[in-house]
N, C-alpha and C. Protein backbone atom coordinates (compact mmCIF):
# COMPACT_ATOMS: atom_id res chain seq x y z
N UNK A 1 57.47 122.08 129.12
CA UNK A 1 57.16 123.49 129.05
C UNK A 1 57.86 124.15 127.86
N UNK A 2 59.10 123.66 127.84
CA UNK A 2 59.33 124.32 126.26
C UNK A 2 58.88 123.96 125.15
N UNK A 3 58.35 122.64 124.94
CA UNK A 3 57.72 122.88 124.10
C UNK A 3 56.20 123.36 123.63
N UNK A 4 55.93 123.76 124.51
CA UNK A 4 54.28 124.95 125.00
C UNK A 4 55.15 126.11 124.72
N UNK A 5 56.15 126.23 124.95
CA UNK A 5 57.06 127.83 124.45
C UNK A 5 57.01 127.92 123.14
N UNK A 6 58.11 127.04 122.48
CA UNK A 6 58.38 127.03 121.51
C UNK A 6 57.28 126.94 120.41
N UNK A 7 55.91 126.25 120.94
CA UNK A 7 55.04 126.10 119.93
C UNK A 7 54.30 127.41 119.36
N UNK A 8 54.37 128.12 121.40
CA UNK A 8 53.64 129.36 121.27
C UNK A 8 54.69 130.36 120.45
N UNK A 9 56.46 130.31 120.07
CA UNK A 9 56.73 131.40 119.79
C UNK A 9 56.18 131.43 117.67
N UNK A 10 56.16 129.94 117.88
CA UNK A 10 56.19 129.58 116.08
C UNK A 10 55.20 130.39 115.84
N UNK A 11 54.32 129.86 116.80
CA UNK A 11 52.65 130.37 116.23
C UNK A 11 52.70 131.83 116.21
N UNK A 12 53.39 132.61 117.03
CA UNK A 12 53.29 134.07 117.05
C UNK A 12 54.37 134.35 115.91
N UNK A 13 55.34 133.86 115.54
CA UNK A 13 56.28 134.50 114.22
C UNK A 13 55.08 134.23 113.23
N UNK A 14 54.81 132.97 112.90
CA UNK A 14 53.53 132.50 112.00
C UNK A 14 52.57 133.90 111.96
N UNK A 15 51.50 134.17 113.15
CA UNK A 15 51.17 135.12 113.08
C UNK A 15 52.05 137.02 112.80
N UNK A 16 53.24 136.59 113.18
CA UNK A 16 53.98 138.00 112.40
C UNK A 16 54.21 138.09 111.18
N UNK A 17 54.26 137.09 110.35
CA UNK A 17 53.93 137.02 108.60
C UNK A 17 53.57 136.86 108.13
N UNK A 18 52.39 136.47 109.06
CA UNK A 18 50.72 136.85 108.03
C UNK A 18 50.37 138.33 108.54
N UNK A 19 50.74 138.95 109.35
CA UNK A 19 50.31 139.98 109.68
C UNK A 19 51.17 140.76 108.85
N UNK A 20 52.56 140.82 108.53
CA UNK A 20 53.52 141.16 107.60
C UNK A 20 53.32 141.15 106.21
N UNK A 21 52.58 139.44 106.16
CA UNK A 21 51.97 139.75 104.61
C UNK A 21 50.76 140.38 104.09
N UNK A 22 49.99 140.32 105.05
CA UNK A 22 48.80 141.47 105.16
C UNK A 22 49.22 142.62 104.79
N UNK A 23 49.68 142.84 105.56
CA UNK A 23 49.88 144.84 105.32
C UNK A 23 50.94 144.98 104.30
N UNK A 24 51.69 144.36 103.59
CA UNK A 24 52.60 144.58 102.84
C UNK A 24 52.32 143.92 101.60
N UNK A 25 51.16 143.10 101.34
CA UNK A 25 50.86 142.31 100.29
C UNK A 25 52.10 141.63 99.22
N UNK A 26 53.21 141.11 99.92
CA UNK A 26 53.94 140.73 98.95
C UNK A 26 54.56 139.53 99.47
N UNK A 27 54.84 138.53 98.55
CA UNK A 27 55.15 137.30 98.58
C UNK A 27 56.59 136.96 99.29
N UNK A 28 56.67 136.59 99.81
CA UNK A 28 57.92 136.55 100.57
C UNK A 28 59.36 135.93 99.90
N UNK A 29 59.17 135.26 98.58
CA UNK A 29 59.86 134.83 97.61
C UNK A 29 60.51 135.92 96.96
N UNK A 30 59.80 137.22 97.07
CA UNK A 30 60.42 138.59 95.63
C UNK A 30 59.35 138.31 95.01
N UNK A 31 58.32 137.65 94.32
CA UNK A 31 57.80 137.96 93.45
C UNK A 31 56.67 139.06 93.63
N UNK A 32 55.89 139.12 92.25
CA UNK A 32 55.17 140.31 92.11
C UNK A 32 54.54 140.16 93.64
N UNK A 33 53.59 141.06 93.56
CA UNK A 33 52.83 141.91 94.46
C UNK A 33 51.32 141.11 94.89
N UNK A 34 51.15 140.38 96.02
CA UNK A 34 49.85 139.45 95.79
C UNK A 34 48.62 140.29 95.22
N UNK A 35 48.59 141.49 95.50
CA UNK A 35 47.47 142.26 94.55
C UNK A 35 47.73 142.70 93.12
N UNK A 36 48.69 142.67 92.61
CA UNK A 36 49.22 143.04 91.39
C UNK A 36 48.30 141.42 90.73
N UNK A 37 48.91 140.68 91.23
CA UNK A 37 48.32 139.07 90.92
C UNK A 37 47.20 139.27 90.65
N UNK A 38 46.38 139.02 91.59
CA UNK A 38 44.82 138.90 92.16
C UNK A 38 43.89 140.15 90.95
N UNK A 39 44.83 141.53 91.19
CA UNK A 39 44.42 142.32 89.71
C UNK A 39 44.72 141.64 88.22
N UNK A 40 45.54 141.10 87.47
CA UNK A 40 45.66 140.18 86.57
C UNK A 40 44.70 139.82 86.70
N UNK A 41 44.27 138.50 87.41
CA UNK A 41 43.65 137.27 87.51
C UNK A 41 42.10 138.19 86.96
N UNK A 42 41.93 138.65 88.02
CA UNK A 42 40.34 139.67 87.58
C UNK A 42 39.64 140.47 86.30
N UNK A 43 41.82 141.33 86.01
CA UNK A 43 41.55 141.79 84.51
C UNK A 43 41.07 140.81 83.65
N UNK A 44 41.80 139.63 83.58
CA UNK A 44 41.23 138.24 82.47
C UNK A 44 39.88 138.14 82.47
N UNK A 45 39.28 137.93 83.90
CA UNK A 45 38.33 137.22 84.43
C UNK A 45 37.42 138.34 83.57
N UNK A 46 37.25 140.01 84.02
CA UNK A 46 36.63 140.52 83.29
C UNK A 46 36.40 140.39 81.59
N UNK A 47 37.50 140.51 81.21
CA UNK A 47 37.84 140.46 79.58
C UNK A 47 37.05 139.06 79.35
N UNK A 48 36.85 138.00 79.80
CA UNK A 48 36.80 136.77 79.22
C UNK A 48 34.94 137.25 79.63
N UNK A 49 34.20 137.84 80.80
CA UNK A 49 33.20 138.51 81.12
C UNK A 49 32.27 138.84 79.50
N UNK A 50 33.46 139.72 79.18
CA UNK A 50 32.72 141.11 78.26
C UNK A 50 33.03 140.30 77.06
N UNK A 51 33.63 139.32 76.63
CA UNK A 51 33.56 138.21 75.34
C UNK A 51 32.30 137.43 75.38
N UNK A 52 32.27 137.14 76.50
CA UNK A 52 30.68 136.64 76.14
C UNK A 52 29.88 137.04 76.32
N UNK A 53 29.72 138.78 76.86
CA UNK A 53 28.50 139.55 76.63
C UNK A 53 28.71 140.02 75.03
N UNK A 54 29.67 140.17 74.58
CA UNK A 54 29.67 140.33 72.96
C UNK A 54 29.36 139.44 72.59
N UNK A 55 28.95 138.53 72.52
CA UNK A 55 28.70 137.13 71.80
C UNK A 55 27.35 137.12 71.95
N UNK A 56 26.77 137.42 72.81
CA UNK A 56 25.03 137.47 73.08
C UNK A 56 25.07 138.29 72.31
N UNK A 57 25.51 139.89 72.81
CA UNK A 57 25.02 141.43 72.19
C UNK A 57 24.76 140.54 70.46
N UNK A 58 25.48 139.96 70.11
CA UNK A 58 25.16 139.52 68.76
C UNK A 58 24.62 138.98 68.25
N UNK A 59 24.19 137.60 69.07
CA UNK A 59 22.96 137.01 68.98
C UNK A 59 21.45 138.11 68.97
N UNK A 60 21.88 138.78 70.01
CA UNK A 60 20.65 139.35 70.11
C UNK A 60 20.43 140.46 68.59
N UNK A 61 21.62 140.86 68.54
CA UNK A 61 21.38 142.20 66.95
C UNK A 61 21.04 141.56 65.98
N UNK A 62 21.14 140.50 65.97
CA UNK A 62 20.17 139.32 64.62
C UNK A 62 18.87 139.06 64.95
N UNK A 63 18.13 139.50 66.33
CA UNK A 63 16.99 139.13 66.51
C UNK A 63 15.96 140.30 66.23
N UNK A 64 16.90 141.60 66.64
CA UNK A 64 16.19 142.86 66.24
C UNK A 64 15.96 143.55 64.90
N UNK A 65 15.77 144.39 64.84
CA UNK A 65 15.05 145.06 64.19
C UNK A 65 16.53 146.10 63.42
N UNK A 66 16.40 146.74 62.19
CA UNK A 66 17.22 147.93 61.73
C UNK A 66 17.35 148.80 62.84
N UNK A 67 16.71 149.59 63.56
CA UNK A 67 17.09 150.12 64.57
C UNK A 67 17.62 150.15 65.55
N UNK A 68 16.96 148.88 66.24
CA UNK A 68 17.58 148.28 67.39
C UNK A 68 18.77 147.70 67.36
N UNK A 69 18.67 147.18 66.14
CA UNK A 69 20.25 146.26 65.65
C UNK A 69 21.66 147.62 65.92
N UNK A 70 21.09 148.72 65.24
CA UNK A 70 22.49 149.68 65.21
C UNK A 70 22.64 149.92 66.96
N UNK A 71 20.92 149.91 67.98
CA UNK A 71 21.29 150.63 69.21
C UNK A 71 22.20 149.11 70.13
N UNK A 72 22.21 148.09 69.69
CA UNK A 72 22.98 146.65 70.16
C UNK A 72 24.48 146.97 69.47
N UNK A 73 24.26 147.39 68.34
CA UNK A 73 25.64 147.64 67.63
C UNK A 73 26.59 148.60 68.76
N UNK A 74 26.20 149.64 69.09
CA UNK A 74 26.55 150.73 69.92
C UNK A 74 26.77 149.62 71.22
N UNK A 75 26.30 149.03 72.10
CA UNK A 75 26.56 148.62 73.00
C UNK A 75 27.35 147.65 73.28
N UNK A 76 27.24 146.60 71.64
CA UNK A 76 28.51 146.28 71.21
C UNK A 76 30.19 146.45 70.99
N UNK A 77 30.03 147.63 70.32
CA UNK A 77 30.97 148.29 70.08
C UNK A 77 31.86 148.67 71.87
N UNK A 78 30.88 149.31 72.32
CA UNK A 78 31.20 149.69 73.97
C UNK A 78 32.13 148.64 74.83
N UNK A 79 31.59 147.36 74.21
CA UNK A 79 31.65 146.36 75.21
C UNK A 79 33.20 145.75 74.72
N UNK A 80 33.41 145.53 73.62
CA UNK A 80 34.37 145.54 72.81
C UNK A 80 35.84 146.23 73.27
N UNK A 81 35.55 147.87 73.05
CA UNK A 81 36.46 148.88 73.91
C UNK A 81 36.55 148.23 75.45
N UNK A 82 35.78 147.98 76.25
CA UNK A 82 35.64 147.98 77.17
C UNK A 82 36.59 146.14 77.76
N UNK A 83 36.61 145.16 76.43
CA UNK A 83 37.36 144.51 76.49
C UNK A 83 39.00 145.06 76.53
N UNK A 84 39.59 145.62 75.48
CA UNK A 84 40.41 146.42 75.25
C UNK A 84 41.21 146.83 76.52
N UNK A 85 40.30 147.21 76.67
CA UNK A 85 40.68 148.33 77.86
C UNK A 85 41.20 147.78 79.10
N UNK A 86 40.13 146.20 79.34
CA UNK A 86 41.05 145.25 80.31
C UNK A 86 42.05 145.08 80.16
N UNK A 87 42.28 144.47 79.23
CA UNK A 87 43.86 143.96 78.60
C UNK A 87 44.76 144.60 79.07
N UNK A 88 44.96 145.65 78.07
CA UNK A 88 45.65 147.12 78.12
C UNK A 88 45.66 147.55 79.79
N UNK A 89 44.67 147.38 80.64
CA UNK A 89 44.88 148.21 81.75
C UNK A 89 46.15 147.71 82.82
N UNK A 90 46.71 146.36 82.11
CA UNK A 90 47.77 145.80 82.73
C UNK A 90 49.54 146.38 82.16
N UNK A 91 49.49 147.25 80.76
CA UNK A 91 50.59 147.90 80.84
C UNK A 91 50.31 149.78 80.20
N UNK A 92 49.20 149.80 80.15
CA UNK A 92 48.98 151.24 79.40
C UNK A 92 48.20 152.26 80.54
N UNK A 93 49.21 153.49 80.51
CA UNK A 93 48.98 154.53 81.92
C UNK A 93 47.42 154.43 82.06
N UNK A 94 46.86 155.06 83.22
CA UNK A 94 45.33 154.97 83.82
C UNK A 94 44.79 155.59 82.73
N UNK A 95 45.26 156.91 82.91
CA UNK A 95 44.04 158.15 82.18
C UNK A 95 44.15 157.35 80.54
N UNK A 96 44.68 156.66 79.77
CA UNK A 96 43.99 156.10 78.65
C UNK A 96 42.81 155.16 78.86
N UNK A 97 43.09 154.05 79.22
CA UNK A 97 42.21 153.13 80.31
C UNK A 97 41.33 153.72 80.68
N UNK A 98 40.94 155.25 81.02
CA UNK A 98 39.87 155.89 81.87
C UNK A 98 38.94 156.30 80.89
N UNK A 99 39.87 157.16 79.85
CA UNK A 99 39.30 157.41 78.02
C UNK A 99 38.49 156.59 77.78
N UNK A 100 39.57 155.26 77.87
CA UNK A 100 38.43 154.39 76.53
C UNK A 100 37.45 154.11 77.67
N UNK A 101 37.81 153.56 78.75
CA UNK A 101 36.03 153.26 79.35
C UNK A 101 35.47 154.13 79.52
N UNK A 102 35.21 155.37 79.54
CA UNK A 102 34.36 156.85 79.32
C UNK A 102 33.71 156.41 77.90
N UNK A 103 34.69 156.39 77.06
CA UNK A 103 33.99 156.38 75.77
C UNK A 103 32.80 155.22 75.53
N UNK A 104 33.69 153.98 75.95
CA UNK A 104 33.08 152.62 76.57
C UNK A 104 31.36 152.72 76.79
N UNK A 105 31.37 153.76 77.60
CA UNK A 105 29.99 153.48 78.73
C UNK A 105 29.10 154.55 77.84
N UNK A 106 29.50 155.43 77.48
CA UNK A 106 29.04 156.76 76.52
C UNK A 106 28.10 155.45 75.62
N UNK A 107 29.43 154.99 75.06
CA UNK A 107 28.30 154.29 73.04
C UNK A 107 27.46 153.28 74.13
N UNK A 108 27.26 152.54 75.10
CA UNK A 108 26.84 151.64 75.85
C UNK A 108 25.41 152.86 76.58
N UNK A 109 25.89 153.68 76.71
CA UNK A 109 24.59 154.14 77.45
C UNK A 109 23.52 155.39 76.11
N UNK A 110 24.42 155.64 75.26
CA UNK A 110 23.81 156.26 73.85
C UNK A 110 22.34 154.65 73.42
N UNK A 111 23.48 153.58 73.47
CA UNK A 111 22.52 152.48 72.89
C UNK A 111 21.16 151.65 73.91
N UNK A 112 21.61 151.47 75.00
CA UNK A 112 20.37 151.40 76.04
C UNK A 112 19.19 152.59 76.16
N UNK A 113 19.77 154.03 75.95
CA UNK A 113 18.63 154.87 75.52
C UNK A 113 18.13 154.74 74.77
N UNK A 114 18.56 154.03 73.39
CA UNK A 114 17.71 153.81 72.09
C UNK A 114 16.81 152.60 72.25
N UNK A 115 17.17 151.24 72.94
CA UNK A 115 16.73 150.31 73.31
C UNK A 115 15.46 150.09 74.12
N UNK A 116 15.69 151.44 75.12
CA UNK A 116 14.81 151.68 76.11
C UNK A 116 13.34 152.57 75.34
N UNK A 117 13.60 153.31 74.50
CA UNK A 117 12.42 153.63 73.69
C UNK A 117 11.82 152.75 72.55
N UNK A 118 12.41 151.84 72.35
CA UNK A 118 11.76 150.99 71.01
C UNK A 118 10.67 150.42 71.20
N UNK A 119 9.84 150.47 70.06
CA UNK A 119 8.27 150.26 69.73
C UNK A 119 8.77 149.06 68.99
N UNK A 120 9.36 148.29 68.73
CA UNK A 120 9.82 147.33 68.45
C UNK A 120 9.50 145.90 69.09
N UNK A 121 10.45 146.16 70.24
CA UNK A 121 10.66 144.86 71.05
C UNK A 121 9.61 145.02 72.39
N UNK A 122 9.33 144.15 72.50
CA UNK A 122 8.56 143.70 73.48
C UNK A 122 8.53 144.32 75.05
N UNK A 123 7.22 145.28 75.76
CA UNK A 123 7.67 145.86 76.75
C UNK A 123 8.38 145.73 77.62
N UNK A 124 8.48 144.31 77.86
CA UNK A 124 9.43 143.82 79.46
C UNK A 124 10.56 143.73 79.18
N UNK A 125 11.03 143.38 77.97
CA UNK A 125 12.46 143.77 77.50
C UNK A 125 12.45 145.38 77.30
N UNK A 126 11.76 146.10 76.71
CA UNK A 126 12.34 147.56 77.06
C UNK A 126 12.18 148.12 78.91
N UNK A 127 11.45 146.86 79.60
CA UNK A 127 11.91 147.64 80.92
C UNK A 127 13.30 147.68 81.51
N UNK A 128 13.68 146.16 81.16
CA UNK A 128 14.84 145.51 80.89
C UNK A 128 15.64 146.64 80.41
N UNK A 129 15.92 147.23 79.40
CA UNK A 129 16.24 148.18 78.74
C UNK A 129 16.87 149.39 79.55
N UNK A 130 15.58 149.50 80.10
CA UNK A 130 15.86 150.83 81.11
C UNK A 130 16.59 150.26 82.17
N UNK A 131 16.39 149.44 82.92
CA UNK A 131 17.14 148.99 84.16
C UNK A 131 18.80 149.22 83.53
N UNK A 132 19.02 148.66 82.80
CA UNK A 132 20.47 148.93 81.76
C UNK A 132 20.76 150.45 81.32
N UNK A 133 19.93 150.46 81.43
CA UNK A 133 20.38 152.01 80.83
C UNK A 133 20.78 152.74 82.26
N UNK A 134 19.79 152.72 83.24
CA UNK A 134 19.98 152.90 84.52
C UNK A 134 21.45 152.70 84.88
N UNK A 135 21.41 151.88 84.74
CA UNK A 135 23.01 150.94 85.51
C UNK A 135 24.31 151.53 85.10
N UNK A 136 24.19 151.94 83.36
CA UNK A 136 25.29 152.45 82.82
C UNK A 136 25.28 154.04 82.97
N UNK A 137 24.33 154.71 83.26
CA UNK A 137 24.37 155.94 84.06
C UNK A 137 24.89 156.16 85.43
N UNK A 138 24.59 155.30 86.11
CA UNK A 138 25.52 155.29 87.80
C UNK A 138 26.71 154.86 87.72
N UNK A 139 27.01 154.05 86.64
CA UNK A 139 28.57 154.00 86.46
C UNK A 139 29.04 155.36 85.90
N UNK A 140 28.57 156.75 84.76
CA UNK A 140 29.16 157.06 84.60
C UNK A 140 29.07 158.39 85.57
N UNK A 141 28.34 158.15 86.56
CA UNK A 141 28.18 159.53 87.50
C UNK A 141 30.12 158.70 88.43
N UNK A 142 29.41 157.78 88.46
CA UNK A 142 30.51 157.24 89.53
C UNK A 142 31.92 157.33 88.63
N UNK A 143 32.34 157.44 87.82
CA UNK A 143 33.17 158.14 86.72
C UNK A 143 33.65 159.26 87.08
N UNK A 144 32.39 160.23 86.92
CA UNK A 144 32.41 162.08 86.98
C UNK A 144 32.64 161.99 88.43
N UNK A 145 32.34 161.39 89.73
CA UNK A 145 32.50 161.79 90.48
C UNK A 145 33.70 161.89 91.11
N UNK A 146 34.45 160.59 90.68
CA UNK A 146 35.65 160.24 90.89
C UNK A 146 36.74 161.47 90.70
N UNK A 147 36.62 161.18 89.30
CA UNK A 147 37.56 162.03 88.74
C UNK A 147 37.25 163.51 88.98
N UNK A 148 36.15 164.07 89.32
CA UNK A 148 36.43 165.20 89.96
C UNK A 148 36.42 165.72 90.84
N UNK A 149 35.57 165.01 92.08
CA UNK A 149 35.96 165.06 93.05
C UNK A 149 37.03 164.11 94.24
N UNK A 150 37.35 162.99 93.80
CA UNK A 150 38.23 162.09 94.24
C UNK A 150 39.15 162.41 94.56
N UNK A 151 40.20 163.35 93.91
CA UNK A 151 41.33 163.84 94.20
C UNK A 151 41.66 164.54 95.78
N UNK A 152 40.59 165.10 95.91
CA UNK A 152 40.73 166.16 97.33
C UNK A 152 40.74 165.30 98.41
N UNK A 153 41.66 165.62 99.50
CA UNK A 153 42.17 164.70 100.67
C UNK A 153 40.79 164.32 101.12
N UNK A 154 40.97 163.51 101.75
CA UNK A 154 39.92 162.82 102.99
C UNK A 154 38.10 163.01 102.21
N UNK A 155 37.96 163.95 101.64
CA UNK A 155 36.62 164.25 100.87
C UNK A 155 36.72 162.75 99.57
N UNK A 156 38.04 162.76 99.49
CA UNK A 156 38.01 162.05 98.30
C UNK A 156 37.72 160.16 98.26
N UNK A 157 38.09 159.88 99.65
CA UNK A 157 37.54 158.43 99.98
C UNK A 157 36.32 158.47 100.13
N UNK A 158 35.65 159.80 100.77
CA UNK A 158 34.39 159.48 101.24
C UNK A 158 33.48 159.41 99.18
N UNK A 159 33.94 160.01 98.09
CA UNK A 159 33.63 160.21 97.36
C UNK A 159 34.02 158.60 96.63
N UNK A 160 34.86 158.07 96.70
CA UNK A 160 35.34 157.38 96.11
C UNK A 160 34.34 155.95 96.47
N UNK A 161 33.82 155.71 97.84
CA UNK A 161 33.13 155.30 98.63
C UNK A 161 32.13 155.22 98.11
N UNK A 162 31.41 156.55 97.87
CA UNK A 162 30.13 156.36 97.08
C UNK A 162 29.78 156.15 95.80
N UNK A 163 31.32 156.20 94.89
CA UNK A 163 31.21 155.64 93.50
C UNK A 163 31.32 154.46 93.49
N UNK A 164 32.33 153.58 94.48
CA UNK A 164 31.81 152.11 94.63
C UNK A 164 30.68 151.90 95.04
N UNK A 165 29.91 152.53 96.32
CA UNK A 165 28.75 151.88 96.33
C UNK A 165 27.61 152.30 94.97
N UNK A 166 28.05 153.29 93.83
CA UNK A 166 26.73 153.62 92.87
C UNK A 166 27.28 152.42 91.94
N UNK A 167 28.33 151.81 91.99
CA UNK A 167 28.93 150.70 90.78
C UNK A 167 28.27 149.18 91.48
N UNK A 168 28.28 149.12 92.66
CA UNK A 168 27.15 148.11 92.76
C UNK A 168 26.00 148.22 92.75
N UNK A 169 25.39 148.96 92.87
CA UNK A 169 24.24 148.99 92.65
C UNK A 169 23.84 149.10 91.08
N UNK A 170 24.82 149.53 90.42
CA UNK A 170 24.49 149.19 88.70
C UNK A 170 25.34 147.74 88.55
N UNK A 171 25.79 147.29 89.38
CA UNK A 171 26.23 145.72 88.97
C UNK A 171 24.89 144.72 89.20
N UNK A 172 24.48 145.33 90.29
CA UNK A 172 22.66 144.29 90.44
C UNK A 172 21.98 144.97 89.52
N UNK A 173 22.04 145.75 89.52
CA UNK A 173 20.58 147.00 87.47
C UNK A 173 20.80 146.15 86.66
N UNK A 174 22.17 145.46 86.29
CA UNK A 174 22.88 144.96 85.08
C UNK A 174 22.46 143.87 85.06
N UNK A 175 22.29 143.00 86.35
CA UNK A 175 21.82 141.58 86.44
C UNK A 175 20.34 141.64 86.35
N UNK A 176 19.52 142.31 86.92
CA UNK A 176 18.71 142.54 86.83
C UNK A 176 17.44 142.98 85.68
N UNK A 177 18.22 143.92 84.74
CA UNK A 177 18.03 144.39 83.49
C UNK A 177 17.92 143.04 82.74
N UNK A 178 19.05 142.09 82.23
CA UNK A 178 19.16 141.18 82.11
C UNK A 178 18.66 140.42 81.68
N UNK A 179 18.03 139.82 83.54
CA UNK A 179 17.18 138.88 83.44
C UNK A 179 15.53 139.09 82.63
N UNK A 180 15.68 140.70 82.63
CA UNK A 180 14.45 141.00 82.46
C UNK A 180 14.23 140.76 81.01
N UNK A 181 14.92 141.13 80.17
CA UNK A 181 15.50 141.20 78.80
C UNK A 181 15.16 139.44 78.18
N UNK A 182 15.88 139.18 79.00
CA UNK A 182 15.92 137.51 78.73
C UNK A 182 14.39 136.72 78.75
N UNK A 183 13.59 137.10 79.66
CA UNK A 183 12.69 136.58 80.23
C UNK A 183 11.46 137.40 79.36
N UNK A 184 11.67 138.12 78.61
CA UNK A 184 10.95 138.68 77.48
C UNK A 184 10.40 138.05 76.63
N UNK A 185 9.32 137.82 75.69
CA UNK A 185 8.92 136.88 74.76
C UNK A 185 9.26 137.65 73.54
N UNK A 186 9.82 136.80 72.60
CA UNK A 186 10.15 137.79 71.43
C UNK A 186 9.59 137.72 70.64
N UNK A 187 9.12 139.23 69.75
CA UNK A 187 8.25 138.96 68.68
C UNK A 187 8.56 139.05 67.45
């Protein structure tokens, strides 16, 4: 019987420091913060993301046209900052970080509007176009919404709530757009 005790008390301390490390997210060694981590790991993960959407964006501005090339340039450029900005978001205060991705999504959604009207490229890539353009508009409502309404108690999760759910739904636009783009015949 004691050891049916003893097994049961392990298992319940066991369960008191995972339940301990749950709610407290920190490593029981001192080190950083398991979400401080897990944020790193993601910042990279993004940054290494938006390197190889710059690397297409460029492929692709050699395929277009003078026009289109500057509206890829712009989304380029965006994507670029928007690398930056990962990096940086691991020692440089929020509201810069918030700047440059404002600015970020601005030259990114200036250039999908230009993209999305071109007599240029091929229609299913300018639907493509729009789906993107789409996508980088609900990110920047989900932006404006944040930041101005986010702040206010209890209003502000429910707000905050719905800027995550408008950021997935431009994370599927984005995939989506995409594929459409891709699956375009070029002329």
């Amino acid at each position: 019987m004691a050891g049916l005790f003893g097994t049961l008390g392990d298992m319940w301390d066991t369960g008191s420091s995972i339940a301990e490390f749950a709610s407290s997210g920190t490593i029981s060694f001192g080190g950083p913060n398991l979400f401080e981590i897990i944020n790193w790991v993601c910042l990279v993960a993004v940054a290494a993301g938006y390197v190889l959407y710059v690397m297409g964006l460029g492929k692709l501005g050699t395929i277009l046209k003078d026009r289109d090339s500057k509206a890829i340039g712009q989304v380029r450029i965006g994507a670029i900052i928007l690398i930056a900005a990962s990096i940086c978001d691991i020692f440089l205060p929020s509201i810069i970080i918030w700047i440059a991705e404002l600015i970020a999504y601005i030259l990114m959604f200036m250039g999908f509007s230009a993209l999305k009207k071109s007599t240029v490229i091929d229609a299913e890539a300018v639907k493509g176009f729009g789906k993107l353009n789409t996508a980088i508009l609900l990110i920047l409502i989900a932006i404006g919404i944040s930041l101005i309404l986010g702040w206010i108690p209890l209003l502000g999760l429910v707000i905050k709530f719905v800027a995550w759910a408008l950021e997935i739904v431009a994370f599927i636009l984005v995939i989506l757009g995409w594929k459409t783009v891709k699956a375009a015949p070029v002329k």
